[in-house]
PDB file of N, CA and C in Angstrom:
ATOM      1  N   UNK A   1      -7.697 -15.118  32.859  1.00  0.00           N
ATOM      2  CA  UNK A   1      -6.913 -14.755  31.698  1.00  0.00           C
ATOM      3  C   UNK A   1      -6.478 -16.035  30.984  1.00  0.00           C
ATOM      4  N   UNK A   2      -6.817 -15.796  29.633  1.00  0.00           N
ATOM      5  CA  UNK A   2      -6.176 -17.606  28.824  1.00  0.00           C
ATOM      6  C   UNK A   2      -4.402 -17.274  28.556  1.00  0.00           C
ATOM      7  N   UNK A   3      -4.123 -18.479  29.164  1.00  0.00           N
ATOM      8  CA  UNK A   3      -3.034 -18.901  28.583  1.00  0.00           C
ATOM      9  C   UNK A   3      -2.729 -18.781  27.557  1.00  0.00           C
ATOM     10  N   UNK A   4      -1.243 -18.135  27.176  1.00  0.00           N
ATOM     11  CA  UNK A   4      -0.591 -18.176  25.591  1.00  0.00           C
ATOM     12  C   UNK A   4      -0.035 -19.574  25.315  1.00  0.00           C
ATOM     13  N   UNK A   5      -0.574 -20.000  23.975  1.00  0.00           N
ATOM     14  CA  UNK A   5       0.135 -21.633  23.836  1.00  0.00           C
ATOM     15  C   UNK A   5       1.598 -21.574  23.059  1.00  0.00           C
ATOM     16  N   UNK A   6       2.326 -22.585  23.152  1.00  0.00           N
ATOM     17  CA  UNK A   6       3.694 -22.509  22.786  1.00  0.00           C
ATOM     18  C   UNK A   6       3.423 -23.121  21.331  1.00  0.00           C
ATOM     19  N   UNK A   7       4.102 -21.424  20.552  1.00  0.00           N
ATOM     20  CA  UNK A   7       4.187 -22.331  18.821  1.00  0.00           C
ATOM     21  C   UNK A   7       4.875 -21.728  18.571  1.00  0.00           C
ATOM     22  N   UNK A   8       5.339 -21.605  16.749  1.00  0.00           N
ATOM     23  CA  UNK A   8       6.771 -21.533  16.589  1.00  0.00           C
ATOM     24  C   UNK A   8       6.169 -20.102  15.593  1.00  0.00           C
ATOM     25  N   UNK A   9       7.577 -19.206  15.386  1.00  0.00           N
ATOM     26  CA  UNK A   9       7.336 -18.450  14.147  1.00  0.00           C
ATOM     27  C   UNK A   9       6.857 -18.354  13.526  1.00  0.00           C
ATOM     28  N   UNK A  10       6.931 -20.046  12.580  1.00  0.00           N
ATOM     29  CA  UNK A  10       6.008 -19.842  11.360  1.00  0.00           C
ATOM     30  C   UNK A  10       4.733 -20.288  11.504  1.00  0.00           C
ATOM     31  N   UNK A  11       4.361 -20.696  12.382  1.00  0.00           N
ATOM     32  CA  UNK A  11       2.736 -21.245  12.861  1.00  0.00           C
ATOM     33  C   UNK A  11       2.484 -19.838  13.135  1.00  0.00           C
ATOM     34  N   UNK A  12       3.169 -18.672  13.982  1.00  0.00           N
ATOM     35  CA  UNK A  12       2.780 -17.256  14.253  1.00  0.00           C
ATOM     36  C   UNK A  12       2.314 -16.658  12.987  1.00  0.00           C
ATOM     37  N   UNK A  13       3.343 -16.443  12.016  1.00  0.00           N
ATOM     38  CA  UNK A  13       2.862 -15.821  10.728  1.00  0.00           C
ATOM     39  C   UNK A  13       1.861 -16.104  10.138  1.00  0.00           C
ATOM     40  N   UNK A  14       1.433 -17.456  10.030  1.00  0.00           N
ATOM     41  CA  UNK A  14       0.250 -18.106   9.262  1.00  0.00           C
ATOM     42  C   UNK A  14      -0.837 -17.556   9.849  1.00  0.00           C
ATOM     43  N   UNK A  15      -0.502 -17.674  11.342  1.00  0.00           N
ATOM     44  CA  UNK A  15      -2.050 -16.801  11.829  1.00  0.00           C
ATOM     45  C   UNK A  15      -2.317 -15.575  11.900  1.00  0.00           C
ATOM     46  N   UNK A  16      -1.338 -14.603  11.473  1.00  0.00           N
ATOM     47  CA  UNK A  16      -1.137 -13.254  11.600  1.00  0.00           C
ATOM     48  C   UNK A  16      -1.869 -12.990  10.290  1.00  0.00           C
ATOM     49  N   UNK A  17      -1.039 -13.615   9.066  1.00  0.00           N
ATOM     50  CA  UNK A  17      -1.617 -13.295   7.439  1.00  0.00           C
ATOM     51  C   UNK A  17      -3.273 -13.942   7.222  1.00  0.00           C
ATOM     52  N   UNK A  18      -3.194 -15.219   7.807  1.00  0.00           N
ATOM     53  CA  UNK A  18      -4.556 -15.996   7.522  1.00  0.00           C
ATOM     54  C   UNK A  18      -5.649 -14.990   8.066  1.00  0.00           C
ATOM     55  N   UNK A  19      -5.711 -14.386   9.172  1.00  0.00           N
ATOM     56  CA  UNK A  19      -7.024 -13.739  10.085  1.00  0.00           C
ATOM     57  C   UNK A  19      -7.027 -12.650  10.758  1.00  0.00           C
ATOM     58  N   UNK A  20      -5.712 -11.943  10.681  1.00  0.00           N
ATOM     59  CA  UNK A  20      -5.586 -10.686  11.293  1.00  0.00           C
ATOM     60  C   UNK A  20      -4.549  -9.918  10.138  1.00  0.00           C
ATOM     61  N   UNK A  21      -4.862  -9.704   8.898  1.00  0.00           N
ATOM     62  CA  UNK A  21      -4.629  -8.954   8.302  1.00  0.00           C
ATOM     63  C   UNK A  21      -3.064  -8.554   7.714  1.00  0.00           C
ATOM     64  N   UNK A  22      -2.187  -9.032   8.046  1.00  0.00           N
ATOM     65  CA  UNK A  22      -0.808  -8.616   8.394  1.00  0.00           C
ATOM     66  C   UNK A  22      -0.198  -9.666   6.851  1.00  0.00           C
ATOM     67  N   UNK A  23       0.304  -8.758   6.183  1.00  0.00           N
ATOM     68  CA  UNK A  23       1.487  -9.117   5.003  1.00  0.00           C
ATOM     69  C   UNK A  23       2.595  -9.370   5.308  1.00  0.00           C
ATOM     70  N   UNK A  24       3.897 -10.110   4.381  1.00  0.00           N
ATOM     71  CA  UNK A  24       5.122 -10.361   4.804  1.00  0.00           C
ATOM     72  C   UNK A  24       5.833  -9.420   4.069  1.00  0.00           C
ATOM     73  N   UNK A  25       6.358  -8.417   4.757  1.00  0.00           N
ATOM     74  CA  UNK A  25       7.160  -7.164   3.862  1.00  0.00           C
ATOM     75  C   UNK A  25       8.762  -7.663   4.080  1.00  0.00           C
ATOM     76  N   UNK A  26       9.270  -8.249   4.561  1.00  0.00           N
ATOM     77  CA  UNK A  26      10.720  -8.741   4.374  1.00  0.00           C
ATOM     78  C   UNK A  26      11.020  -9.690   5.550  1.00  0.00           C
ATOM     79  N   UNK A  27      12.147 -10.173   5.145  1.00  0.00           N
ATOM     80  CA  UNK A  27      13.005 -11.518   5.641  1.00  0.00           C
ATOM     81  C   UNK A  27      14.840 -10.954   5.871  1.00  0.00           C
ATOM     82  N   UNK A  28      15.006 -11.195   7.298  1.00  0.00           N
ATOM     83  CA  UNK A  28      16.213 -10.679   7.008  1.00  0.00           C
ATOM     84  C   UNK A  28      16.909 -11.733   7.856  1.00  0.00           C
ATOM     85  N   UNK A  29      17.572 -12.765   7.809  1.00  0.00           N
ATOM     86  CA  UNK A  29      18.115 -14.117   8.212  1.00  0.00           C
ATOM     87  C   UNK A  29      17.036 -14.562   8.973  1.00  0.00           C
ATOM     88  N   UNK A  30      16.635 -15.105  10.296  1.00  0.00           N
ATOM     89  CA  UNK A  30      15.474 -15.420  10.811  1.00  0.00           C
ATOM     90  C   UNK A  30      14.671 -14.754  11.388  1.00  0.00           C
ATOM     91  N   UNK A  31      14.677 -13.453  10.688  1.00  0.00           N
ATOM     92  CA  UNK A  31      13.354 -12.612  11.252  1.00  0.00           C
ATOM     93  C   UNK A  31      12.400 -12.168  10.155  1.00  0.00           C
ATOM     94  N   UNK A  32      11.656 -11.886  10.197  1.00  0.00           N
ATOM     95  CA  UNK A  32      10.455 -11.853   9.250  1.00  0.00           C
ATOM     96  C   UNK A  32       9.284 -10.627   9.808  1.00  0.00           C
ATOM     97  N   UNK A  33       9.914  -9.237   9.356  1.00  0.00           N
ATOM     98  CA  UNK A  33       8.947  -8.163   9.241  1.00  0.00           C
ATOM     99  C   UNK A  33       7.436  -8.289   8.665  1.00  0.00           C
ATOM    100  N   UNK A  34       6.316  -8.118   9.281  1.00  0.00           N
ATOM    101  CA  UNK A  34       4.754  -8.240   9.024  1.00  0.00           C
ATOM    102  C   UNK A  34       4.404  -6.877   9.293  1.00  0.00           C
ATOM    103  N   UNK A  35       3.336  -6.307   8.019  1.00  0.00           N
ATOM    104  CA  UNK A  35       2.788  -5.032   8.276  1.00  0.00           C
ATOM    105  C   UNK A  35       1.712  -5.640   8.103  1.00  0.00           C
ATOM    106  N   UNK A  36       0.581  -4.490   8.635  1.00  0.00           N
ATOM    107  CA  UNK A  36      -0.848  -4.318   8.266  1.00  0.00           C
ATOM    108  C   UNK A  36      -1.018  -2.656   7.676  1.00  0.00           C
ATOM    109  N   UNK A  37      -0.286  -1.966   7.230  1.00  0.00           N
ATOM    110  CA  UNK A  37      -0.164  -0.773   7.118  1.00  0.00           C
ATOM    111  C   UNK A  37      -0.588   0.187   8.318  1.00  0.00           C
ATOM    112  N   UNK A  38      -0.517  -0.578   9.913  1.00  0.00           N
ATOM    113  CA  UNK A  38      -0.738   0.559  10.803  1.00  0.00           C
ATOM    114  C   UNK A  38       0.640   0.332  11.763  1.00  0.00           C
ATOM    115  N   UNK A  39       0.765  -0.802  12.029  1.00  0.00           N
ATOM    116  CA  UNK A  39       2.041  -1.214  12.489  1.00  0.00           C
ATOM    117  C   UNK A  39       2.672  -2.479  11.683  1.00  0.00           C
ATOM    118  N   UNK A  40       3.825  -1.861  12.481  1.00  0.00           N
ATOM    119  CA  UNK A  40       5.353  -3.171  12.145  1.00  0.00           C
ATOM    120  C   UNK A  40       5.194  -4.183  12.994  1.00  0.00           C
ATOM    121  N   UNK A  41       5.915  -5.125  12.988  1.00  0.00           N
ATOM    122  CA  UNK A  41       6.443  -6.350  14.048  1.00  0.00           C
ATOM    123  C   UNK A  41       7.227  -7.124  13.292  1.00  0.00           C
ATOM    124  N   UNK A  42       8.543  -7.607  13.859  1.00  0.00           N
ATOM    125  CA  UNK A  42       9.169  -8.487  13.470  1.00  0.00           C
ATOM    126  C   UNK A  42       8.852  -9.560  14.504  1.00  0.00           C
ATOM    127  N   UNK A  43       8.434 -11.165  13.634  1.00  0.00           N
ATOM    128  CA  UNK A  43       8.738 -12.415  14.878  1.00  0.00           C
ATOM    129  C   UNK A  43       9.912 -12.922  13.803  1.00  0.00           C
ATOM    130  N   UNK A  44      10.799 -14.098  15.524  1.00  0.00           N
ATOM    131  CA  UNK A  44      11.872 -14.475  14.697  1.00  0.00           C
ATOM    132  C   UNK A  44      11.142 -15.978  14.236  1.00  0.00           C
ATOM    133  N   UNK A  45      12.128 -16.405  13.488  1.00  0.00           N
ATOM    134  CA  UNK A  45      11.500 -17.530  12.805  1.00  0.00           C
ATOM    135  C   UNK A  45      12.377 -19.255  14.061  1.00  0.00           C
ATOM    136  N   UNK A  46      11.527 -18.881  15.302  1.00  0.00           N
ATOM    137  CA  UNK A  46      12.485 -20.440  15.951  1.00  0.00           C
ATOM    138  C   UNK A  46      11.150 -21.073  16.091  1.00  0.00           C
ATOM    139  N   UNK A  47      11.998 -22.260  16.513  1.00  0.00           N
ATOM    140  CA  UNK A  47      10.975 -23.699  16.662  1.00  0.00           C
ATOM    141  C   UNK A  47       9.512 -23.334  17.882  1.00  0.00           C
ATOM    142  N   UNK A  48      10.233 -22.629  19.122  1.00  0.00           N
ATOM    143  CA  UNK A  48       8.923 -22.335  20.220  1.00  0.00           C
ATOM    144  C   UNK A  48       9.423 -20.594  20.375  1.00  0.00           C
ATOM    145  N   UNK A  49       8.649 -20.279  20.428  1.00  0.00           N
ATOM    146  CA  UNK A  49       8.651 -18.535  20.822  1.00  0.00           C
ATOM    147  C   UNK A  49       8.577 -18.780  22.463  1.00  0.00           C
ATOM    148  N   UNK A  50       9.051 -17.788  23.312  1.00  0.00           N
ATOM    149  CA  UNK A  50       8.793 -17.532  24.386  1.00  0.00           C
ATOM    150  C   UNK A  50       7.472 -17.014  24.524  1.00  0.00           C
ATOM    151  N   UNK A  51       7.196 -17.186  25.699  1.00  0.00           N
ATOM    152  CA  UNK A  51       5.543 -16.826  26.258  1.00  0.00           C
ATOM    153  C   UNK A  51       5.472 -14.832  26.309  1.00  0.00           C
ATOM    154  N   UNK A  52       6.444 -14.690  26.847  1.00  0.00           N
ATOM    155  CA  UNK A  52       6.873 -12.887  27.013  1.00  0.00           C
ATOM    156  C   UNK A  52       7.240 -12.530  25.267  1.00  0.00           C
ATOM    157  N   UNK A  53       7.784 -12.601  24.371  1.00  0.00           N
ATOM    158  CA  UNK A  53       8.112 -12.924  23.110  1.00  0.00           C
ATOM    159  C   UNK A  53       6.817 -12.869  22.528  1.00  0.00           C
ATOM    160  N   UNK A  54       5.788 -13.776  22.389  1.00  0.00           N
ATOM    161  CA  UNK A  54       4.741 -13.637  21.837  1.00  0.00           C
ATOM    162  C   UNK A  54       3.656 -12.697  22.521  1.00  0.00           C
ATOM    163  N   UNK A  55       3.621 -12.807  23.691  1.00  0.00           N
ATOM    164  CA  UNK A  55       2.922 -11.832  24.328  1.00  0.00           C
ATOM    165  C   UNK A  55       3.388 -10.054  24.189  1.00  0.00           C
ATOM    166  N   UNK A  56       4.465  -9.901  23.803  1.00  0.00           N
ATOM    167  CA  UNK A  56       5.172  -8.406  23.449  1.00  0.00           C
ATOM    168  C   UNK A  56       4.631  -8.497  21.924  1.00  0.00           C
ATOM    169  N   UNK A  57       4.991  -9.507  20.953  1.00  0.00           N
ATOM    170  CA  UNK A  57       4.218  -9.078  19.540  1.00  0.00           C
ATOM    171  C   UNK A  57       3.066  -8.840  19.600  1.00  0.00           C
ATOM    172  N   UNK A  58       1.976  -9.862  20.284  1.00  0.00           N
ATOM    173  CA  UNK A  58       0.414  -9.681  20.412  1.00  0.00           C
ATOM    174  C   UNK A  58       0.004  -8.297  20.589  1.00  0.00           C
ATOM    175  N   UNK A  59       1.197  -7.766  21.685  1.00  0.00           N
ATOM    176  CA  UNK A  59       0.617  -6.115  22.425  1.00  0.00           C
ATOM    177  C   UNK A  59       0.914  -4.896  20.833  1.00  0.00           C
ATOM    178  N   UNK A  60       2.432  -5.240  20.052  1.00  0.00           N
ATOM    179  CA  UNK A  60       2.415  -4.407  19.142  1.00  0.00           C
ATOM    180  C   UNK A  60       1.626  -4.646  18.370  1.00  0.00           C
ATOM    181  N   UNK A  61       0.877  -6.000  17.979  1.00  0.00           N
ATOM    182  CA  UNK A  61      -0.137  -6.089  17.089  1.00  0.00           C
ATOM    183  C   UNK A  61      -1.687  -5.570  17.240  1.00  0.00           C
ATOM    184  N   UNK A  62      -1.217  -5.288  18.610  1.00  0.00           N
ATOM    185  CA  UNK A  62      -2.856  -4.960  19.271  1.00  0.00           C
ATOM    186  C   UNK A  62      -4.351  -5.724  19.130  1.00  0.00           C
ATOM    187  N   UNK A  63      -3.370  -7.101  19.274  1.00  0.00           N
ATOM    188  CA  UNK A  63      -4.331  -8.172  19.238  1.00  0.00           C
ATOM    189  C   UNK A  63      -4.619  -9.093  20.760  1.00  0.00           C
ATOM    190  N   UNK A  64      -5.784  -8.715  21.260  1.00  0.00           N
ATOM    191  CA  UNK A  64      -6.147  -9.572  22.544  1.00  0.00           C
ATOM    192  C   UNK A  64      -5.557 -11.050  22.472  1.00  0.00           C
ATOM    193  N   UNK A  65      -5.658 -11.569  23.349  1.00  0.00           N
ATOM    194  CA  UNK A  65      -5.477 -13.178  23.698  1.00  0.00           C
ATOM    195  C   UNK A  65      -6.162 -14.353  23.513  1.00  0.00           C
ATOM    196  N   UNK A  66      -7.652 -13.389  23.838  1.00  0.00           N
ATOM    197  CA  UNK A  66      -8.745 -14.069  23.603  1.00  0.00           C
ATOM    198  C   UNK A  66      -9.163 -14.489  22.085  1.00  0.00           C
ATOM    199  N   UNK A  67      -9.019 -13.257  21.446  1.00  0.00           N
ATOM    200  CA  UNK A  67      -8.560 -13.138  20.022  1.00  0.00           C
ATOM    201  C   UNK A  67      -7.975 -14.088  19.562  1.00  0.00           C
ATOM    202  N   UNK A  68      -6.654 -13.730  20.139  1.00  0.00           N
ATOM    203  CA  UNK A  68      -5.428 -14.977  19.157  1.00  0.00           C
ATOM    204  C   UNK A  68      -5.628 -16.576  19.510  1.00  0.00           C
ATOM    205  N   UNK A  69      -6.358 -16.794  20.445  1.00  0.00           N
ATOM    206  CA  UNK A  69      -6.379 -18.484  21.048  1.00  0.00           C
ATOM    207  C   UNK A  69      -7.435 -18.596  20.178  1.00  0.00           C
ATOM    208  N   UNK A  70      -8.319 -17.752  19.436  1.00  0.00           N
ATOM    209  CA  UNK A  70      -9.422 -18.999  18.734  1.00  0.00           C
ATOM    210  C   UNK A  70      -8.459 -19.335  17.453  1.00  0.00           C
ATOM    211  N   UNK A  71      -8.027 -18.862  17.147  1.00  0.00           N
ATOM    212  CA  UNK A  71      -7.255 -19.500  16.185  1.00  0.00           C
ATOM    213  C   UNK A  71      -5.942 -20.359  15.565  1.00  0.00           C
ATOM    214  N   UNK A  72      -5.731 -20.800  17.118  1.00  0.00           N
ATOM    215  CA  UNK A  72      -4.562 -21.410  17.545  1.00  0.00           C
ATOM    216  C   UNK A  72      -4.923 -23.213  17.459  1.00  0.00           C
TER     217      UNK A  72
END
């Protein structure tokens, strides 16, 4: 199983909008709601996300690991 790498919020979003489809539908102090029109997810906006933290968005995004590391 690959390792999740440690990055921050906004390095998350960039890769969410850049390659997996996901818009920024609102900002509400440091959290930042992303749709793709099938699901929601809020990430918060800190310097390192937790490993469980990003790994719980990945699962609502229903995006593999393998997936998300090529573009990391």
């Amino acid at each position: 199983m690959v390792r999740l790498p440690v990055i921050s919020g906004k390095d998350l979003i960039k890769i969410l909008t850049k390659h997996f489809g996901f818009r920024v539908l609102r900002q509400r102090g440091s959290h930042v709601t992303l749709t793709n029109d099938i699901s929601f997810i809020t990430v918060p906006l800190h310097s390192e996300l937790d490993t469980g933290t990003l790994q719980a968005i990945l699962y609502d995004a229903r995006i593999q690991r393998n997936e998300f590391t090529k573009y990391v």
